[in-house]
N, C-alpha and C. Protein backbone atom coordinates (compact mmCIF):
# COMPACT_ATOMS: atom_id res chain seq x y z
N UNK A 1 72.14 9.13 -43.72
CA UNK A 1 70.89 8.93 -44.40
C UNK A 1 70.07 7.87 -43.66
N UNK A 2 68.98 7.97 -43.35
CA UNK A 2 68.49 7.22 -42.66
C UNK A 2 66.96 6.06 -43.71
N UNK A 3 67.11 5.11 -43.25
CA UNK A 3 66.47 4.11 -43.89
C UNK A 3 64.87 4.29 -44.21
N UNK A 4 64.46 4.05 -45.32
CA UNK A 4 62.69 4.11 -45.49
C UNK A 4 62.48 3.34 -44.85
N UNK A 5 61.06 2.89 -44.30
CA UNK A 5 60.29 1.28 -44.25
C UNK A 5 60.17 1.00 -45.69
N UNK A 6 59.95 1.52 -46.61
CA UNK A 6 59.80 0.44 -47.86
C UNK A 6 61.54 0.05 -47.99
N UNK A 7 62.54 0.75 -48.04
CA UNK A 7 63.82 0.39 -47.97
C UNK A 7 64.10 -0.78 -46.90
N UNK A 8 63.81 -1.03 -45.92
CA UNK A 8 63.59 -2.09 -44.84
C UNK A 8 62.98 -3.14 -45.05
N UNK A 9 61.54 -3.03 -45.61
CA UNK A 9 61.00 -4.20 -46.06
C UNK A 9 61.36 -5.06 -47.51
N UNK A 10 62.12 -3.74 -48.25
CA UNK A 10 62.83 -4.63 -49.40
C UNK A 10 63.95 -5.55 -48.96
N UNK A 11 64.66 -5.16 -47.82
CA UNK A 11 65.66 -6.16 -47.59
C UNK A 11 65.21 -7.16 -47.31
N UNK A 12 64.37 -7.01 -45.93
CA UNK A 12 63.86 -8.18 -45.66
C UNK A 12 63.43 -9.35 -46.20
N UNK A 13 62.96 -8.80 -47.46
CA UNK A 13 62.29 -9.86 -48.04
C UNK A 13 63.87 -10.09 -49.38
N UNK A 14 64.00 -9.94 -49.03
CA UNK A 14 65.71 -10.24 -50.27
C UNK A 14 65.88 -11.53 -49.47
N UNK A 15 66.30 -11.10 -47.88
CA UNK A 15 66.89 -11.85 -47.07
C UNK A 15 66.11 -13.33 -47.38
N UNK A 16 64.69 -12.85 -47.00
CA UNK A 16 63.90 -14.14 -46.77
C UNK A 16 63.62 -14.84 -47.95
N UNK A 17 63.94 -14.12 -49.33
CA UNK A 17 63.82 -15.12 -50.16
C UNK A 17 65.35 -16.00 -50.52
N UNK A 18 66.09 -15.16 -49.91
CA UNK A 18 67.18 -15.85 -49.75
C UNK A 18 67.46 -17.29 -48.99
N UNK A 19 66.79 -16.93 -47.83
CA UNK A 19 66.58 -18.24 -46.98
C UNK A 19 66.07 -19.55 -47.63
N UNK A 20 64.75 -18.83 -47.96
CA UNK A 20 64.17 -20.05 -48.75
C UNK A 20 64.68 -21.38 -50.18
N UNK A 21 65.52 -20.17 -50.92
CA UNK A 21 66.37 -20.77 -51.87
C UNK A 21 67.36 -21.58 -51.07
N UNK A 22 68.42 -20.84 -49.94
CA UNK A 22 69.33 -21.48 -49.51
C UNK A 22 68.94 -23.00 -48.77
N UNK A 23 67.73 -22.91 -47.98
CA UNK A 23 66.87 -24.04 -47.26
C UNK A 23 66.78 -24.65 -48.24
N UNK A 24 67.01 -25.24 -49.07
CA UNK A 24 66.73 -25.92 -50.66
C UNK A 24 67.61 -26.55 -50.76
N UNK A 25 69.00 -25.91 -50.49
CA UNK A 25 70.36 -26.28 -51.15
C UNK A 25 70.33 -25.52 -52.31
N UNK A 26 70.01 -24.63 -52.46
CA UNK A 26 70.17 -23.99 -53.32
C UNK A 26 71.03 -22.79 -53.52
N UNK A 27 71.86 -22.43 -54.51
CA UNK A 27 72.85 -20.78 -54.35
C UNK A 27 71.82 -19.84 -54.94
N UNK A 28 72.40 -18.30 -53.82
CA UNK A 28 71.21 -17.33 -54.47
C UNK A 28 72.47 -16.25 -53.95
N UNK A 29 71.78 -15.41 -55.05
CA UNK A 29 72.53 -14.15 -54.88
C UNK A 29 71.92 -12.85 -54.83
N UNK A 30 72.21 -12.27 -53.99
CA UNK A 30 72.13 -10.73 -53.66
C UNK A 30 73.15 -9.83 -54.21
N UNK A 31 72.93 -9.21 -55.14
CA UNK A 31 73.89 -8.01 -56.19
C UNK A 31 75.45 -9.08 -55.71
N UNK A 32 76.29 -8.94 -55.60
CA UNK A 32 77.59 -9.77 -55.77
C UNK A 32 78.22 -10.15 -55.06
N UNK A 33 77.02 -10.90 -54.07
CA UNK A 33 77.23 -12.11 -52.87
C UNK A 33 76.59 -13.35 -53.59
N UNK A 34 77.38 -14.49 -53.27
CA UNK A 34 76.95 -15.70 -53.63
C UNK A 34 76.64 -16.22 -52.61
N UNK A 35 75.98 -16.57 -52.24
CA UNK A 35 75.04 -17.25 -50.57
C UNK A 35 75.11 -18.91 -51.18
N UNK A 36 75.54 -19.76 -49.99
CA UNK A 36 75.62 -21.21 -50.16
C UNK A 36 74.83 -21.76 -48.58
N UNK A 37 74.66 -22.98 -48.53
CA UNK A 37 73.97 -23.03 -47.01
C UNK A 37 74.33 -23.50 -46.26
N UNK A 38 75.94 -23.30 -46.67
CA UNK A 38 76.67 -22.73 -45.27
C UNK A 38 76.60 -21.12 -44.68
N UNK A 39 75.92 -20.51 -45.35
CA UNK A 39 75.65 -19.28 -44.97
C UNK A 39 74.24 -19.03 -43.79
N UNK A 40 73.49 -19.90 -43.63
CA UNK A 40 72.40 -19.83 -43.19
C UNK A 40 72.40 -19.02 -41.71
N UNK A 41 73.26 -19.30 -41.39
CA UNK A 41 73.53 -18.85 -39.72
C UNK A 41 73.51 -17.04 -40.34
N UNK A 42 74.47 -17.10 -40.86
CA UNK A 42 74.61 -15.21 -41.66
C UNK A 42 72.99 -14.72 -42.19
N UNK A 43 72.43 -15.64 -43.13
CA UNK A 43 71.15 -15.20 -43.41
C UNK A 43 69.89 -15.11 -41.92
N UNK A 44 69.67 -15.97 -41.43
CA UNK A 44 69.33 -16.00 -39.93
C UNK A 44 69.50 -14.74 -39.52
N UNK A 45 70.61 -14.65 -39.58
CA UNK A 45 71.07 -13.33 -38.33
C UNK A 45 70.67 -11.69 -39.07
N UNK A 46 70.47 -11.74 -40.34
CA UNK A 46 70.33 -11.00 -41.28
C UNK A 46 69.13 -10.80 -41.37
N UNK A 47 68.09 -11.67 -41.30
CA UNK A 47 66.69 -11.59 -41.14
C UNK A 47 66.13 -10.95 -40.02
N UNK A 48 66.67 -11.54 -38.93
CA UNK A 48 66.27 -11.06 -37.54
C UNK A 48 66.43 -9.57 -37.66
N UNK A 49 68.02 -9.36 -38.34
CA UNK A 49 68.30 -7.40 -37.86
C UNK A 49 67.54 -6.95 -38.72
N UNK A 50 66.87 -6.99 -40.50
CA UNK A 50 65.94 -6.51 -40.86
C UNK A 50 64.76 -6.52 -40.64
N UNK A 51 64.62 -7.64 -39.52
CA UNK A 51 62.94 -7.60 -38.95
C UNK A 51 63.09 -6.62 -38.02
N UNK A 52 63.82 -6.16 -37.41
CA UNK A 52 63.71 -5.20 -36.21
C UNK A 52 63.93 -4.02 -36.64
N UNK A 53 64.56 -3.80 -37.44
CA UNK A 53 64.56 -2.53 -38.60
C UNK A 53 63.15 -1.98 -38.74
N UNK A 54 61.96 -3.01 -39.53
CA UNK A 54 60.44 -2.84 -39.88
C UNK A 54 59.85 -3.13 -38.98
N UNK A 55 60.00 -3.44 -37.87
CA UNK A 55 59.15 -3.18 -36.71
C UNK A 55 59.76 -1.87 -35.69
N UNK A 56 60.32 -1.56 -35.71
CA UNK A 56 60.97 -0.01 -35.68
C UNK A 56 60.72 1.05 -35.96
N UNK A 57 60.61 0.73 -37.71
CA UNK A 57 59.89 1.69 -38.27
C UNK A 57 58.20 1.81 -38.70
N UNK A 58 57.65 0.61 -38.31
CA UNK A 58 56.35 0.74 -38.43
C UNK A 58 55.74 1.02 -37.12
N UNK A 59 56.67 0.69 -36.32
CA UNK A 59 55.71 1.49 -34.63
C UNK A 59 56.49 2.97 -34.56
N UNK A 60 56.95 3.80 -35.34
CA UNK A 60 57.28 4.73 -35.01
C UNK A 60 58.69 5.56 -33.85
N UNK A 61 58.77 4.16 -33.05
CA UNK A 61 59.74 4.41 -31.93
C UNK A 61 60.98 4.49 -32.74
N UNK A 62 61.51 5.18 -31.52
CA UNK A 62 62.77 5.66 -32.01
C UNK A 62 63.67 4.26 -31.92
N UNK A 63 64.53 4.30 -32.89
CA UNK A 63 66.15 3.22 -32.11
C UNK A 63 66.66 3.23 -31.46
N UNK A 64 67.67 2.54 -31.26
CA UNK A 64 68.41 2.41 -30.32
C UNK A 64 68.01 2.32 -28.70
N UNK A 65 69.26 2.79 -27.82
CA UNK A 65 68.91 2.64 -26.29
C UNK A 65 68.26 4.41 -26.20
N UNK A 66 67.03 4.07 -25.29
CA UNK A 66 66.13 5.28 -24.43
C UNK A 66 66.20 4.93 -22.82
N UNK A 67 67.09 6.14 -22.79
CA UNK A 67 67.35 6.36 -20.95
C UNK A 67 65.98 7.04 -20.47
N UNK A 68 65.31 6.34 -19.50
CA UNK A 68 64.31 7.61 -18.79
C UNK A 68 64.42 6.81 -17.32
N UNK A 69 64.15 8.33 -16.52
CA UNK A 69 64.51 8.07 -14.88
C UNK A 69 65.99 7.81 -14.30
N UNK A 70 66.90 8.78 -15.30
CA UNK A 70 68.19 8.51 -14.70
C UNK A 70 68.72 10.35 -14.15
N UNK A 71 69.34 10.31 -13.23
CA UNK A 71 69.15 11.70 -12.40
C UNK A 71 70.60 11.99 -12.55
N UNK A 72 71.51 12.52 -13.29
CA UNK A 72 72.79 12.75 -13.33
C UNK A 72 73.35 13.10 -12.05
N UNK A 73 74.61 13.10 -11.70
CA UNK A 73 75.08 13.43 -10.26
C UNK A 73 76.02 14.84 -10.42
């Protein structure tokens, strides 16, 4: 099944309001994760892969790796 952009941008912004609480010192939870800020490095890294998710899907390009100019032998 492959991901909406509105499905993409809902994470994202889960993530990032996650950040913001955690940047607080604050605990936040996502359905039945408890996030503390020792997690921040995990949220970080979590943000970044759903930002590239919605910029992915809002320019249309495909994912992943695109081979062009390779000549098989």
């Amino acid at each position: 099944m492959a991901i909406t952009l509105e499905q993409a941008q809902g994470q994202l912004q889960a993530w990032l309001d996650a950040s913001m609480k955690v940047s607080q010192k604050q605990s936040y939870r996502i359905g039945t994760r408890q996030l503390e800020y020792a997690d921040l490095a995990e949220i970080t890294k979590t943000i970044d892969y759903w930002q590239k998710q919605v910029d992915g899907l809002e320019s249309g390009r495909p994912r992943g790796i695109v081979l062009r100019g390779i000549t098989p032998r």
